[in-house]
PDB file of N, CA and C in Angstrom:
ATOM      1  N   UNK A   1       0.802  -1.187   0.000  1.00  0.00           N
ATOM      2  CA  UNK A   1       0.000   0.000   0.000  1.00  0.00           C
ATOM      3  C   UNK A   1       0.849   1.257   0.000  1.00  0.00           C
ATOM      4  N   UNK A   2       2.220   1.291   0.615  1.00  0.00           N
ATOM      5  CA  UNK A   2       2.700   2.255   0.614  1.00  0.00           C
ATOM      6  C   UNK A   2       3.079   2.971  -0.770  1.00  0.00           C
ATOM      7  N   UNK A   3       3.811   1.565  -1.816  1.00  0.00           N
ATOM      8  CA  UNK A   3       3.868   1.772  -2.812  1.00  0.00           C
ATOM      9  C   UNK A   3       2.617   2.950  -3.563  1.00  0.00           C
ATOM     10  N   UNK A   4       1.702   2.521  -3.418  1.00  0.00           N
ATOM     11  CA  UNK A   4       0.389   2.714  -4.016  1.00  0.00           C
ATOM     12  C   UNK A   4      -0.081   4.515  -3.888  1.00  0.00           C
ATOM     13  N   UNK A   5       0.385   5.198  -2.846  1.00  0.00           N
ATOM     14  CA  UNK A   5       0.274   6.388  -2.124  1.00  0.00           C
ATOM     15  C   UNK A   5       1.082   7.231  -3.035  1.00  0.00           C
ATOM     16  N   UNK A   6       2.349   6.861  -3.638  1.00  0.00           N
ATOM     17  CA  UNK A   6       3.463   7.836  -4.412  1.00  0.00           C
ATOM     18  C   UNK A   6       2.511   7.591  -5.537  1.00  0.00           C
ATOM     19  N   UNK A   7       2.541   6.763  -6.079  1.00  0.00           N
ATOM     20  CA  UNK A   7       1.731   6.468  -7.683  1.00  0.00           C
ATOM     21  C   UNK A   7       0.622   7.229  -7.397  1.00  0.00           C
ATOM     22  N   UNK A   8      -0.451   7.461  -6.394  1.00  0.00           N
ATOM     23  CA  UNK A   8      -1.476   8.020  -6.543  1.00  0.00           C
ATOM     24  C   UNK A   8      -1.155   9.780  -6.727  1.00  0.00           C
ATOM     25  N   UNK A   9      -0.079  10.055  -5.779  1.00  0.00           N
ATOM     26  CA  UNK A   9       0.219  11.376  -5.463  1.00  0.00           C
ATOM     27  C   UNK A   9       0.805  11.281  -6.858  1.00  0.00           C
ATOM     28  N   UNK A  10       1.774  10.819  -7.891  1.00  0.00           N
ATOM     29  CA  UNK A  10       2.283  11.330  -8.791  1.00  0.00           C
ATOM     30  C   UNK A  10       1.294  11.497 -10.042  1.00  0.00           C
ATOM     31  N   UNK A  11       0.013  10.524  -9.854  1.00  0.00           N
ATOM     32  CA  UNK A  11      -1.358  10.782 -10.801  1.00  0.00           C
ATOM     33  C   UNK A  11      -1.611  12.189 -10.621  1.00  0.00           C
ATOM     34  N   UNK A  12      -2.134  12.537  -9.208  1.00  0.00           N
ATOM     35  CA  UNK A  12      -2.564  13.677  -8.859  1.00  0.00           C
ATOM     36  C   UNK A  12      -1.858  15.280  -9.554  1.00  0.00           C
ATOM     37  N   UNK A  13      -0.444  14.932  -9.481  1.00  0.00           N
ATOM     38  CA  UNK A  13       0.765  15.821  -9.613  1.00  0.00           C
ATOM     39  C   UNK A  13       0.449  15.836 -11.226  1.00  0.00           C
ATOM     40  N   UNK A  14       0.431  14.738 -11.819  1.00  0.00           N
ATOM     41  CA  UNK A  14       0.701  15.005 -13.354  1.00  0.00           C
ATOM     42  C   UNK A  14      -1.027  15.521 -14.079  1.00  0.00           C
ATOM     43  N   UNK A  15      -1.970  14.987 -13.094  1.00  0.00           N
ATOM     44  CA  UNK A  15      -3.192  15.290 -13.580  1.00  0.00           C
ATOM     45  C   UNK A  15      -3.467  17.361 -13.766  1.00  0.00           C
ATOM     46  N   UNK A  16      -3.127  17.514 -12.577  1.00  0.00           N
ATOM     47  CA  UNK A  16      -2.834  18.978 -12.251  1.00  0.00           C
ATOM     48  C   UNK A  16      -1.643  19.634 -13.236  1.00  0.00           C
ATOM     49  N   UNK A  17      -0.784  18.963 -13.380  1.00  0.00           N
ATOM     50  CA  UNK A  17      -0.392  19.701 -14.248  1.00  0.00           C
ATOM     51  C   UNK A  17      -0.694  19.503 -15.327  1.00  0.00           C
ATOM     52  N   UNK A  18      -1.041  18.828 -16.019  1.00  0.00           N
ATOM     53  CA  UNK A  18      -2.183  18.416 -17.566  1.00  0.00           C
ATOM     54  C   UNK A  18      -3.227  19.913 -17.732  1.00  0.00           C
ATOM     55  N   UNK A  19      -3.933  19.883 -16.988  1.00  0.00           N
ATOM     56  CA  UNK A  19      -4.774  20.653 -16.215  1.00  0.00           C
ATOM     57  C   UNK A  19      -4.323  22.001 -16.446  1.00  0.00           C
ATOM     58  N   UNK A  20      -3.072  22.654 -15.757  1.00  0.00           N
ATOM     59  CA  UNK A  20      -2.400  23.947 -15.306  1.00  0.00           C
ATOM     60  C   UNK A  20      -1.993  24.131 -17.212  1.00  0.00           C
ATOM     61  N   UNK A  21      -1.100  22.794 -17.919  1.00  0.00           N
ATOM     62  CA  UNK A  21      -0.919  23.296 -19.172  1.00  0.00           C
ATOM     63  C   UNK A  21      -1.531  23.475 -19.933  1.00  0.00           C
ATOM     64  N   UNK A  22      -2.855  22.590 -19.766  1.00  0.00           N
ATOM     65  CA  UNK A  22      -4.451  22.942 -20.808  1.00  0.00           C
ATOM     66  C   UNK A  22      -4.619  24.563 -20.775  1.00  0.00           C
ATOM     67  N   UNK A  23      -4.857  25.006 -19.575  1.00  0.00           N
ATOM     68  CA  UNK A  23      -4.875  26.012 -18.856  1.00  0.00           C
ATOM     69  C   UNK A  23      -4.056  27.294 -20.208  1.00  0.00           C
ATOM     70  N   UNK A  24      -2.763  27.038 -19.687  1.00  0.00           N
ATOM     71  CA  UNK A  24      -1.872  27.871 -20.019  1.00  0.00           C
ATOM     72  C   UNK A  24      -1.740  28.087 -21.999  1.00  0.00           C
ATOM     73  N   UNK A  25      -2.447  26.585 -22.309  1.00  0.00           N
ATOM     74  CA  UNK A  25      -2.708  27.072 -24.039  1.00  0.00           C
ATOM     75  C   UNK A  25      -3.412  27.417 -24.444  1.00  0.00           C
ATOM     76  N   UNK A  26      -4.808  27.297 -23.829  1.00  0.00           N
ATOM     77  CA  UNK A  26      -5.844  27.821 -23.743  1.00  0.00           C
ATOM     78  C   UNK A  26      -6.206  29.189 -24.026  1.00  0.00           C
ATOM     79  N   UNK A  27      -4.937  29.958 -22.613  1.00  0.00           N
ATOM     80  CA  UNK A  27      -4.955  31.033 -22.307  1.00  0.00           C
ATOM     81  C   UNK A  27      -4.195  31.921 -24.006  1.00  0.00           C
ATOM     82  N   UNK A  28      -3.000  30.995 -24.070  1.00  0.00           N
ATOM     83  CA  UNK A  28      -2.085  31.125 -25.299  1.00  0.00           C
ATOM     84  C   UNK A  28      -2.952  31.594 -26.128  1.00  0.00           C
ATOM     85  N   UNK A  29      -3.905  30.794 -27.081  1.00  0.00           N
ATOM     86  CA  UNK A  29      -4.644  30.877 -27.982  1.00  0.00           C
ATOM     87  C   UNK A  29      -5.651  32.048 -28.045  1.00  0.00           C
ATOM     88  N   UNK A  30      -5.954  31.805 -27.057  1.00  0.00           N
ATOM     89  CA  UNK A  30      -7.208  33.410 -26.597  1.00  0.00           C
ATOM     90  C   UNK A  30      -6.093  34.160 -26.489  1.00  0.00           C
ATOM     91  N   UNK A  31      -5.026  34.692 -26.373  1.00  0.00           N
ATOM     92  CA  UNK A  31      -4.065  35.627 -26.282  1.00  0.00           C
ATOM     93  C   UNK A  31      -3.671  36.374 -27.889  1.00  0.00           C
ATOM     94  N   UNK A  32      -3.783  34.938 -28.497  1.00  0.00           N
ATOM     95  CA  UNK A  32      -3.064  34.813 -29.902  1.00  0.00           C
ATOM     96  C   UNK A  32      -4.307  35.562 -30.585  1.00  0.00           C
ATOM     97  N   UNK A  33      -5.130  34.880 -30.315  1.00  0.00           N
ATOM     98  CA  UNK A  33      -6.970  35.732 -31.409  1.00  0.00           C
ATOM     99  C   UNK A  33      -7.028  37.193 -30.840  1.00  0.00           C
ATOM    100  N   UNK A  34      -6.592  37.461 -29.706  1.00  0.00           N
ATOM    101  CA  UNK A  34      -6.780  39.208 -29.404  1.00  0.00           C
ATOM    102  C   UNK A  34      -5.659  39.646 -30.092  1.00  0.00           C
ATOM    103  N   UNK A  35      -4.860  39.437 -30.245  1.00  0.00           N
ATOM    104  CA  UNK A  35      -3.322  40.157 -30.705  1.00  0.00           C
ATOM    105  C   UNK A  35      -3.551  40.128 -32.614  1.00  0.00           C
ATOM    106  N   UNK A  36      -4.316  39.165 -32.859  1.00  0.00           N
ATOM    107  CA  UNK A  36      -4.581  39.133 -34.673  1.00  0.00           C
ATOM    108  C   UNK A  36      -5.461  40.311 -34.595  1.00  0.00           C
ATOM    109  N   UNK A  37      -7.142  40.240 -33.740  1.00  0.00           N
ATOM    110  CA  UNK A  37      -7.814  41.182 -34.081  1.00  0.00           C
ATOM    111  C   UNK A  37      -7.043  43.162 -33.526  1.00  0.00           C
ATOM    112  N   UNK A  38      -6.060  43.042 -31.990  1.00  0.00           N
ATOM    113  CA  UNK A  38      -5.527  44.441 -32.308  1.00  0.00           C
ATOM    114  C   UNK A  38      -4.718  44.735 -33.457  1.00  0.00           C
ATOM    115  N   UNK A  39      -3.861  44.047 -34.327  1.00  0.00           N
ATOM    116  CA  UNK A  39      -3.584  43.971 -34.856  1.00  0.00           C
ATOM    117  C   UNK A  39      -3.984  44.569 -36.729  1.00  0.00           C
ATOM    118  N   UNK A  40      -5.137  44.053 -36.802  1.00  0.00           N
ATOM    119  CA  UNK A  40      -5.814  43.856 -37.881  1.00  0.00           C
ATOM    120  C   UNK A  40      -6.502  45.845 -37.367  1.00  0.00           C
ATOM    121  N   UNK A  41      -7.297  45.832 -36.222  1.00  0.00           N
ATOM    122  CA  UNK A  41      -7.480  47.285 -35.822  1.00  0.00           C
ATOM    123  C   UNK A  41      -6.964  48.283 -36.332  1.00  0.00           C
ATOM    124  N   UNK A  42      -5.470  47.636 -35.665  1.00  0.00           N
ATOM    125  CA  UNK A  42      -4.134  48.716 -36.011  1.00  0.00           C
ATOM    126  C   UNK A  42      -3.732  49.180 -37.641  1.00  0.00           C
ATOM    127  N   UNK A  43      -3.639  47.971 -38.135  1.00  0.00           N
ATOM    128  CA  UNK A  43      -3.715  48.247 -39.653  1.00  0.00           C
ATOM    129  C   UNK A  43      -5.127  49.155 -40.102  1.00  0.00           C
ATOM    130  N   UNK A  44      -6.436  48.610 -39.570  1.00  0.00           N
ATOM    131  CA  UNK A  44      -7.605  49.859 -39.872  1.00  0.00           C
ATOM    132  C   UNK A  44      -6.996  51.055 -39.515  1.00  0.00           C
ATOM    133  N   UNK A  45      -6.406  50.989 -38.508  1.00  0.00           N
ATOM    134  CA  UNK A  45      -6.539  52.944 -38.091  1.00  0.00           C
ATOM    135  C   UNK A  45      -5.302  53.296 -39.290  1.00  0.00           C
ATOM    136  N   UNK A  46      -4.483  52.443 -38.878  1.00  0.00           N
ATOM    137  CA  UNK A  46      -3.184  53.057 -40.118  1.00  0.00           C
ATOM    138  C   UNK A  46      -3.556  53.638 -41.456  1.00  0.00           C
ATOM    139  N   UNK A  47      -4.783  52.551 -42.065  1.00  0.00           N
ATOM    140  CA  UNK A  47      -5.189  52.936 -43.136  1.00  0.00           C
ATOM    141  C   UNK A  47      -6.083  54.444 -43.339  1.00  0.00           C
ATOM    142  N   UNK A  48      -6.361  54.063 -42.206  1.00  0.00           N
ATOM    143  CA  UNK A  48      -7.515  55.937 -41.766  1.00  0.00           C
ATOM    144  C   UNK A  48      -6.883  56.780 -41.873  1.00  0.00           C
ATOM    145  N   UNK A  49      -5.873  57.016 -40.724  1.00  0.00           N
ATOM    146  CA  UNK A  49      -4.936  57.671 -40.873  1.00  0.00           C
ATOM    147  C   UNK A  49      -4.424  58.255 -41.884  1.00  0.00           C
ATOM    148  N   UNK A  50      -3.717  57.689 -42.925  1.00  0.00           N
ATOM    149  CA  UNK A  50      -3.438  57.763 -44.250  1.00  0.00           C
ATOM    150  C   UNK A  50      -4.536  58.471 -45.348  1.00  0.00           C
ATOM    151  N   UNK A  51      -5.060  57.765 -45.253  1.00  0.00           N
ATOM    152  CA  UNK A  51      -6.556  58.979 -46.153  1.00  0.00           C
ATOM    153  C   UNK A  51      -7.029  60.193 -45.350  1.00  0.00           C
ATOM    154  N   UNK A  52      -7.009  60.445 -43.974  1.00  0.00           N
ATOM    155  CA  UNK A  52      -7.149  61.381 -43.643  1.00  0.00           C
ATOM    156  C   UNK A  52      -5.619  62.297 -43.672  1.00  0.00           C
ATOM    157  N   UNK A  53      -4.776  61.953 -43.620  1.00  0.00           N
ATOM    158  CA  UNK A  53      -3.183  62.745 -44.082  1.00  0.00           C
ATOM    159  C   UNK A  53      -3.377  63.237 -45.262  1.00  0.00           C
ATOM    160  N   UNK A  54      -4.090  62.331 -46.350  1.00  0.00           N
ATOM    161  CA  UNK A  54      -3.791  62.689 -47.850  1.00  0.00           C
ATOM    162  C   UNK A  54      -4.898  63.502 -47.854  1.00  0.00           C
ATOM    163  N   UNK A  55      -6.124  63.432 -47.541  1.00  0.00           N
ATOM    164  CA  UNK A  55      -7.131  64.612 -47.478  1.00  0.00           C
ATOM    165  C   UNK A  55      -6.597  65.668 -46.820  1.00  0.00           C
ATOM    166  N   UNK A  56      -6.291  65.853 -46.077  1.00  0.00           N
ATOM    167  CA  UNK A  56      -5.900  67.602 -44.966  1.00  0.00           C
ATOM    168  C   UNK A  56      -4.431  67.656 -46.093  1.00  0.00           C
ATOM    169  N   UNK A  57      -4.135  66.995 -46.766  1.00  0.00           N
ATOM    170  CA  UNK A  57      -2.955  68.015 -47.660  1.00  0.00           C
ATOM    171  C   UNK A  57      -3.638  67.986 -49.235  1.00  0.00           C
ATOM    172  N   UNK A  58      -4.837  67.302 -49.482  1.00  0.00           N
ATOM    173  CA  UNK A  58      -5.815  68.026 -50.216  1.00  0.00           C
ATOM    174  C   UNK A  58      -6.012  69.055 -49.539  1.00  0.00           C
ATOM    175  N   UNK A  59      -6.585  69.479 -48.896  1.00  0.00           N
ATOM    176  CA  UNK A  59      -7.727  70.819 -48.480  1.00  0.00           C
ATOM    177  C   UNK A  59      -6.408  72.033 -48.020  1.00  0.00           C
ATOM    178  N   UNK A  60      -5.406  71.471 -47.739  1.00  0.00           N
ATOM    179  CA  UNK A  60      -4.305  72.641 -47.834  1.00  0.00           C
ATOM    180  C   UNK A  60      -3.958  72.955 -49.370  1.00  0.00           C
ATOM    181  N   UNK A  61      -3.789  71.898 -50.063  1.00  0.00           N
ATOM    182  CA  UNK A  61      -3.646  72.749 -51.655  1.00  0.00           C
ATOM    183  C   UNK A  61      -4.400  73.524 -52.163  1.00  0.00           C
ATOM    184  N   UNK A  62      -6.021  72.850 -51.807  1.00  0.00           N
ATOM    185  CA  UNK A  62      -7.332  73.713 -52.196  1.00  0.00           C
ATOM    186  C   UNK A  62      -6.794  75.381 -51.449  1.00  0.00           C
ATOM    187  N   UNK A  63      -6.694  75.214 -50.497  1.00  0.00           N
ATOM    188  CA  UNK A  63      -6.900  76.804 -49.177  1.00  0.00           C
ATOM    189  C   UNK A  63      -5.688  77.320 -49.862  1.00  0.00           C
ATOM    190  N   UNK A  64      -4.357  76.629 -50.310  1.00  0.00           N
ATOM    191  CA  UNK A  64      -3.291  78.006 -51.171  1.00  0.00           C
ATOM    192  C   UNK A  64      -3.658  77.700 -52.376  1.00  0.00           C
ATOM    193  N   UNK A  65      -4.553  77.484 -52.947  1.00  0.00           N
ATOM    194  CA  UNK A  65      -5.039  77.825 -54.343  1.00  0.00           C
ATOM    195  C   UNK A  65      -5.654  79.061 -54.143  1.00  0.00           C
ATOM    196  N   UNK A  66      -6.778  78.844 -53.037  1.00  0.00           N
ATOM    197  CA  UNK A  66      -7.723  79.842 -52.988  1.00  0.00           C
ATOM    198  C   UNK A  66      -6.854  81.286 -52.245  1.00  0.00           C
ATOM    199  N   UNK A  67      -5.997  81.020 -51.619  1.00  0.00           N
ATOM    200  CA  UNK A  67      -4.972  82.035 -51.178  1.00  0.00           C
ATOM    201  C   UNK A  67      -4.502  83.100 -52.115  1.00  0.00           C
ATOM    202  N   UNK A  68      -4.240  82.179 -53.199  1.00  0.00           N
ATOM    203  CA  UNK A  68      -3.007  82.962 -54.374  1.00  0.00           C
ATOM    204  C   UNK A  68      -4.044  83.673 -55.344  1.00  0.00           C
ATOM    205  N   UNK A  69      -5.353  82.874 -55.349  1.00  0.00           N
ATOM    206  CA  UNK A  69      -6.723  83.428 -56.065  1.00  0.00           C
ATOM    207  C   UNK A  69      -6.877  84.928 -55.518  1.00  0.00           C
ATOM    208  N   UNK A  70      -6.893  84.593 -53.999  1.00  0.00           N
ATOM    209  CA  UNK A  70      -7.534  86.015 -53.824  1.00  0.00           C
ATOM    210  C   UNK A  70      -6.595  87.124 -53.659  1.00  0.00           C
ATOM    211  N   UNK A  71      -5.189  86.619 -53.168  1.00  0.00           N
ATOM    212  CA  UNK A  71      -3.892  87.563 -53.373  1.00  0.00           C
ATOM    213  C   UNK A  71      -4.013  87.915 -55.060  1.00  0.00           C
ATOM    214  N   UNK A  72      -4.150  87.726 -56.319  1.00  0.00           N
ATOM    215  CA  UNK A  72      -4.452  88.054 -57.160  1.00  0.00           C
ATOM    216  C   UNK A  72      -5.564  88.970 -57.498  1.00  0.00           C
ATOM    217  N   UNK A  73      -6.671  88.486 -57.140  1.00  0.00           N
ATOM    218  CA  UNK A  73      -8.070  89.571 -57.062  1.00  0.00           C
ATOM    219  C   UNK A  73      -7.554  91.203 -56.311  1.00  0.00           C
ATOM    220  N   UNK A  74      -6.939  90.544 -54.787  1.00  0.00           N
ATOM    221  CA  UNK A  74      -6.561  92.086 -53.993  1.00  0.00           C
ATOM    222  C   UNK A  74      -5.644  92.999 -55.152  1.00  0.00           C
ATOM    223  N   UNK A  75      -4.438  92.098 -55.761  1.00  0.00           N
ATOM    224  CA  UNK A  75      -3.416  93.047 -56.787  1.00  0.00           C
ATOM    225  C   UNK A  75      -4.168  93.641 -57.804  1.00  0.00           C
ATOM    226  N   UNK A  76      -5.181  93.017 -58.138  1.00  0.00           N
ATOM    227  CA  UNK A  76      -6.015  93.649 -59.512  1.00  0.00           C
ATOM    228  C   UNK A  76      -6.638  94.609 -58.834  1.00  0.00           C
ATOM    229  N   UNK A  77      -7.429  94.476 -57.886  1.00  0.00           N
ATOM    230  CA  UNK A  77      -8.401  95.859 -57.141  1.00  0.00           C
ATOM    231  C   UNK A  77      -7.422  96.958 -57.228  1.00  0.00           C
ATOM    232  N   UNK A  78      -6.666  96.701 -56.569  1.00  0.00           N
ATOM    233  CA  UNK A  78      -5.303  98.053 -56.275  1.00  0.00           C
ATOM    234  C   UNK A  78      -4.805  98.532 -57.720  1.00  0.00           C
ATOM    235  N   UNK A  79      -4.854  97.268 -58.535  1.00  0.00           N
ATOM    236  CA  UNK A  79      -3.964  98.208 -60.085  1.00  0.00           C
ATOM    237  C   UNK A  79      -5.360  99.279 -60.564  1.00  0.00           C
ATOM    238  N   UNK A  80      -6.954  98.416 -60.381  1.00  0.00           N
ATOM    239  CA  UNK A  80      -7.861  99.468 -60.826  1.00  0.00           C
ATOM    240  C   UNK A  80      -7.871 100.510 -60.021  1.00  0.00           C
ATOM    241  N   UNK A  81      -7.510 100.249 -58.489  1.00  0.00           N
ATOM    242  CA  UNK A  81      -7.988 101.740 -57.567  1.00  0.00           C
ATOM    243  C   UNK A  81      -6.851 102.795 -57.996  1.00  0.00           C
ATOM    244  N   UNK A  82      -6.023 102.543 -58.912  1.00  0.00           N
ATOM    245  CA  UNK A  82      -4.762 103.224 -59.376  1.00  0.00           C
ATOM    246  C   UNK A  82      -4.618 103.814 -60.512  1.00  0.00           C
ATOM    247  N   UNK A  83      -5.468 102.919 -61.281  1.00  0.00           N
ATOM    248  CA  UNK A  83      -5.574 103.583 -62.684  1.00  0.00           C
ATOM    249  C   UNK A  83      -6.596 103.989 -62.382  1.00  0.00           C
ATOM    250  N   UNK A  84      -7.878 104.049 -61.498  1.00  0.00           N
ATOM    251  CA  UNK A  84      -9.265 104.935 -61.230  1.00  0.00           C
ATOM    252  C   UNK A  84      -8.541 106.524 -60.570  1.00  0.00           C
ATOM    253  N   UNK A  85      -7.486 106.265 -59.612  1.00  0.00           N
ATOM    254  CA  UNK A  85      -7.160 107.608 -59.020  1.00  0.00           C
ATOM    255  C   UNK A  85      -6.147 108.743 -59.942  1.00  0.00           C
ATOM    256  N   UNK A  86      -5.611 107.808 -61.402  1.00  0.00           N
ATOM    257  CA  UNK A  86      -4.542 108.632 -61.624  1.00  0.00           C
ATOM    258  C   UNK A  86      -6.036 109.462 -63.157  1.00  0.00           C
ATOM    259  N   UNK A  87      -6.801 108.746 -63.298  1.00  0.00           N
ATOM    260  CA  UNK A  87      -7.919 108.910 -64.433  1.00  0.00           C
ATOM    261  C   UNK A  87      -8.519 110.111 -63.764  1.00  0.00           C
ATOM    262  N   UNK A  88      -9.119 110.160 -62.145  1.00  0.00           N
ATOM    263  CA  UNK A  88      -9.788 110.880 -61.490  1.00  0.00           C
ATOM    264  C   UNK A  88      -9.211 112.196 -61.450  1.00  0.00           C
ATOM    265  N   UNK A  89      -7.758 112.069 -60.697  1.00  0.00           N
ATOM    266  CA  UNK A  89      -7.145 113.176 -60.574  1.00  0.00           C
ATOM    267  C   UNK A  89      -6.969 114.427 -61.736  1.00  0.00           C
ATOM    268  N   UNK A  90      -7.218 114.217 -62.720  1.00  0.00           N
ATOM    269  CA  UNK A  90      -6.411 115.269 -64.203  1.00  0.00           C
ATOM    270  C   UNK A  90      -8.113 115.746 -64.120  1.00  0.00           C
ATOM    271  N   UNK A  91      -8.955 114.556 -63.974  1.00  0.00           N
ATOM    272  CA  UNK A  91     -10.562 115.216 -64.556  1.00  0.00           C
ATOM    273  C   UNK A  91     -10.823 116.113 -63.171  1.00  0.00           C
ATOM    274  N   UNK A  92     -10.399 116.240 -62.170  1.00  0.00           N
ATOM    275  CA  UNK A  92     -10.872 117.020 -61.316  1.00  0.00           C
ATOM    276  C   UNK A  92     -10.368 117.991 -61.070  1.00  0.00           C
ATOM    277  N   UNK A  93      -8.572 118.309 -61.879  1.00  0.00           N
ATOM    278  CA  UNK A  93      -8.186 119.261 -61.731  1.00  0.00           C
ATOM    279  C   UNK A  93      -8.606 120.250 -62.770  1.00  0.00           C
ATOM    280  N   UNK A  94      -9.152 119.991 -63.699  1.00  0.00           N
ATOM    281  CA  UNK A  94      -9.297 120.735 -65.097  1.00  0.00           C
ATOM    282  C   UNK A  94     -10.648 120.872 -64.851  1.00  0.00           C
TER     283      UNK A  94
END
């Protein structure tokens, strides 16, 4: 019987650890499926990211298009308020 007591205790020992390593791949695997889906996330946002980078340097080309548009319009006002004041001036002196 004494015999019989180690063999039972070393069942016990190896059952538990069967058990503890089920455990531990278990855990592995569910570890492994969260890390694919942050993963896969991460690549979504990256990709967001990226189209929203390439849009906001769209809408900055648009805004110095429209910049240089209206810096153009202001130079033309001023060349007419110039040729209106030098036209004005001779007719008002005479």
């Amino acid at each position: 019987m004494s015999d019989r007591k180690p063999e039972h205790a070393d069942l016990a020992h190896f059952e538990r650890l069967d058990g503890l390593v089920r455990e531990l791949v278990d855990r592995l695997q569910a570890l492994g499926k969260e890390n694919a889906a942050l993963r896969e996330q991460l690549g979504e946002r990256g990709t967001r990211v990226r189209e929203l980078e390439e849009q906001a340097a769209a809408w900055l080309q648009v805004r110095a298009n429209a910049t240089r548009g209206i810096d153009q319009l202001v130079e033309q006002i001023d060349a007419l308020e110039s040729e209106l004041d030098r036209r004005v001036e001779p007719a008002a002196e005479g």
